[in-house]
C-alpha atoms as a PDB file:
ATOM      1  CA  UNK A   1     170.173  54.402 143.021  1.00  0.00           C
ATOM      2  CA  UNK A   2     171.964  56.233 139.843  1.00  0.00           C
ATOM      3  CA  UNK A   3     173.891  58.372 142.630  1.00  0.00           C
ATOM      4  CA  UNK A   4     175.487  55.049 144.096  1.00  0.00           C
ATOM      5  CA  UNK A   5     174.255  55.891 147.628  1.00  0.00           C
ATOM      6  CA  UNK A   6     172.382  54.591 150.777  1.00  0.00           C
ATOM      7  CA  UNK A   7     170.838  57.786 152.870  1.00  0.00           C
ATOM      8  CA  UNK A   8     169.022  57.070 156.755  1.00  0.00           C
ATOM      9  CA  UNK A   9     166.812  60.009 158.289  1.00  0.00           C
ATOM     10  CA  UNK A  10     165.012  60.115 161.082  1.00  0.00           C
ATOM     11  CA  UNK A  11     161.490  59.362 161.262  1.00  0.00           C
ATOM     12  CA  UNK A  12     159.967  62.578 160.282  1.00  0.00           C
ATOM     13  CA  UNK A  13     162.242  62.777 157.392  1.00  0.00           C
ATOM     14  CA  UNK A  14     164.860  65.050 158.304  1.00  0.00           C
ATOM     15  CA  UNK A  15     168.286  65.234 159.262  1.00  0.00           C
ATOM     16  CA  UNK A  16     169.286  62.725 155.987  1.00  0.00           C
ATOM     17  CA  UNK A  17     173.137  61.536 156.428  1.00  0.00           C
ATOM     18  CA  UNK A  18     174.662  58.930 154.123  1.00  0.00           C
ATOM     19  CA  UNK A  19     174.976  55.597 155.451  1.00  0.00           C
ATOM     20  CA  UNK A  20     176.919  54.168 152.405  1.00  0.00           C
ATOM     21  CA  UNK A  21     178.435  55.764 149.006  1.00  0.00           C
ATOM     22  CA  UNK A  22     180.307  54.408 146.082  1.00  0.00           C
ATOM     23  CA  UNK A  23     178.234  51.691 145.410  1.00  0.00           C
ATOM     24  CA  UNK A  24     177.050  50.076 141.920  1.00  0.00           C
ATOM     25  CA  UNK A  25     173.084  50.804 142.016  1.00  0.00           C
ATOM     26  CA  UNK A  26     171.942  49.996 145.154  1.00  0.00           C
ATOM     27  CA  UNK A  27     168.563  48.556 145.251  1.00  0.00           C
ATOM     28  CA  UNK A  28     166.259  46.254 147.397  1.00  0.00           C
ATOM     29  CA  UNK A  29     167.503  46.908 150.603  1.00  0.00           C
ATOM     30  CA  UNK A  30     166.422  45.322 153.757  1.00  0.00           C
ATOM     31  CA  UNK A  31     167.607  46.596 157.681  1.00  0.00           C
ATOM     32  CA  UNK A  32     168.236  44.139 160.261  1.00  0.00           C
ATOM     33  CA  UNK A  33     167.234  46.233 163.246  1.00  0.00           C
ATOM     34  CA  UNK A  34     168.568  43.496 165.968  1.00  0.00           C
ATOM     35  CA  UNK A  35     171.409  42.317 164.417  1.00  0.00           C
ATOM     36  CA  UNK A  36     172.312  46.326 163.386  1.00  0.00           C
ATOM     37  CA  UNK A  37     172.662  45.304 159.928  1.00  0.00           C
ATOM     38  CA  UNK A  38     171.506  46.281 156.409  1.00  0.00           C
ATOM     39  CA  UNK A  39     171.317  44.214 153.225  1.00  0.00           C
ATOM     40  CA  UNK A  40     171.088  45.587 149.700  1.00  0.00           C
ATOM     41  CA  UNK A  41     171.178  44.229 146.516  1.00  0.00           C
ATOM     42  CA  UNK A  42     173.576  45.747 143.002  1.00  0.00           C
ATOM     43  CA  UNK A  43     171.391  45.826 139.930  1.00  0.00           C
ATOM     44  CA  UNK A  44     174.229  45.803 137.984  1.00  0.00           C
ATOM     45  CA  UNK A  45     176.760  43.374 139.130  1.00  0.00           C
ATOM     46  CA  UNK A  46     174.170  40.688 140.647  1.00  0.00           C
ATOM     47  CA  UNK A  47     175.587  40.929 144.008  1.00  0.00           C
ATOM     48  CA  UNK A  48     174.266  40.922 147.738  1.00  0.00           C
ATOM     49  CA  UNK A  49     175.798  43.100 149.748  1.00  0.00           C
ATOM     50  CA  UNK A  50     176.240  43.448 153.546  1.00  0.00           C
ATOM     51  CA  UNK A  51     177.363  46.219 156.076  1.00  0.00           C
ATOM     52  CA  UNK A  52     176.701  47.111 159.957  1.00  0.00           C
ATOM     53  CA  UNK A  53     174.498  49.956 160.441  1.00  0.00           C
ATOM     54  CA  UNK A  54     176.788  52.706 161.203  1.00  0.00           C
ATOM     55  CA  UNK A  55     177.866  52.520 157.466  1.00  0.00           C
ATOM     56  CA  UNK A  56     181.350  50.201 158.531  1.00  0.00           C
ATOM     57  CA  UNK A  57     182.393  46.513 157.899  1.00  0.00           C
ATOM     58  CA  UNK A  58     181.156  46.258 154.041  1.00  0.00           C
ATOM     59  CA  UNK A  59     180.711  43.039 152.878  1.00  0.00           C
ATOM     60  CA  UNK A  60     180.182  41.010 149.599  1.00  0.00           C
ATOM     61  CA  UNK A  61     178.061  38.043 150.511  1.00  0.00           C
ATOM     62  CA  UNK A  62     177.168  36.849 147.004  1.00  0.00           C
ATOM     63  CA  UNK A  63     177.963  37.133 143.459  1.00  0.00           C
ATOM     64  CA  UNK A  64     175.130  35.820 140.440  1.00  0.00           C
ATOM     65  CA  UNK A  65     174.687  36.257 137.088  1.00  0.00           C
ATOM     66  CA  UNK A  66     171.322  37.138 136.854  1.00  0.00           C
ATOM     67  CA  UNK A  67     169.566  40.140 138.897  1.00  0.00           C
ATOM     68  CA  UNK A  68     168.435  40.142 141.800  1.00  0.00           C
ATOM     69  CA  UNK A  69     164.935  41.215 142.186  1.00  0.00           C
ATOM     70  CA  UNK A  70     163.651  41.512 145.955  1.00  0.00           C
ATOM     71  CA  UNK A  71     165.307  40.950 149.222  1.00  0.00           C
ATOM     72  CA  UNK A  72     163.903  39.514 152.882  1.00  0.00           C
ATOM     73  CA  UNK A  73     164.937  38.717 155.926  1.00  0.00           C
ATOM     74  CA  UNK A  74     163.450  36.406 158.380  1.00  0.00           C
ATOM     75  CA  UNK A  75     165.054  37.887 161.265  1.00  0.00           C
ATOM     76  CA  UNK A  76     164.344  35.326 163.855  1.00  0.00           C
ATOM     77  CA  UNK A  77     165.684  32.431 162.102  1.00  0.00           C
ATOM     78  CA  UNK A  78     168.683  34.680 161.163  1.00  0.00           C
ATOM     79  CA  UNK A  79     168.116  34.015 157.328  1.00  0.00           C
ATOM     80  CA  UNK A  80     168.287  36.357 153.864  1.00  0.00           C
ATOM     81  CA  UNK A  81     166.026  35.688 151.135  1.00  0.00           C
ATOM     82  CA  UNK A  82     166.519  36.682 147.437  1.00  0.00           C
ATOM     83  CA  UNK A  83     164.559  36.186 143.955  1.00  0.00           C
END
């Protein structure tokens, strides 16, 4: 979170890569696995935050004054959740 990045491994915990860098504390993250995407909160800036999987097509999706706690998806209705 303090370094600003997103990492992915593989299942057995090796072969770490980062997904996405230069961001303002990451935190609550949630993975669409159908829809290849992944969902993160900012601690700092009260945002939600969207990108595909492979790292590309960043996207700010909302902006709040208060924090943003936890994050959920309910992939078959296609809808994000936030507290």
């Amino acid at each position: 979170q303090q370094e600003g990045i997103i990492t992915v491994t593989d299942m057995k915990g090796n072969n770490s890569q980062v997904l996405l860098s230069a961001l303002k504390y990451p935190a609550n993250i949630a993975i669409d696995p159908v829809a290849r995407f992944v969902f993160w909160s900012s601690e700092v800036a009260g945002s939600l935050h969207r990108a595909a999987l492979g790292g590309m097509e960043v996207k700010l999706l909302l902006e709040t004054s208060g924090k943003i706690a936890a994050v959920s998806l309910d992939v078959l209705d296609k809808r994000l959740f936030w507290i």
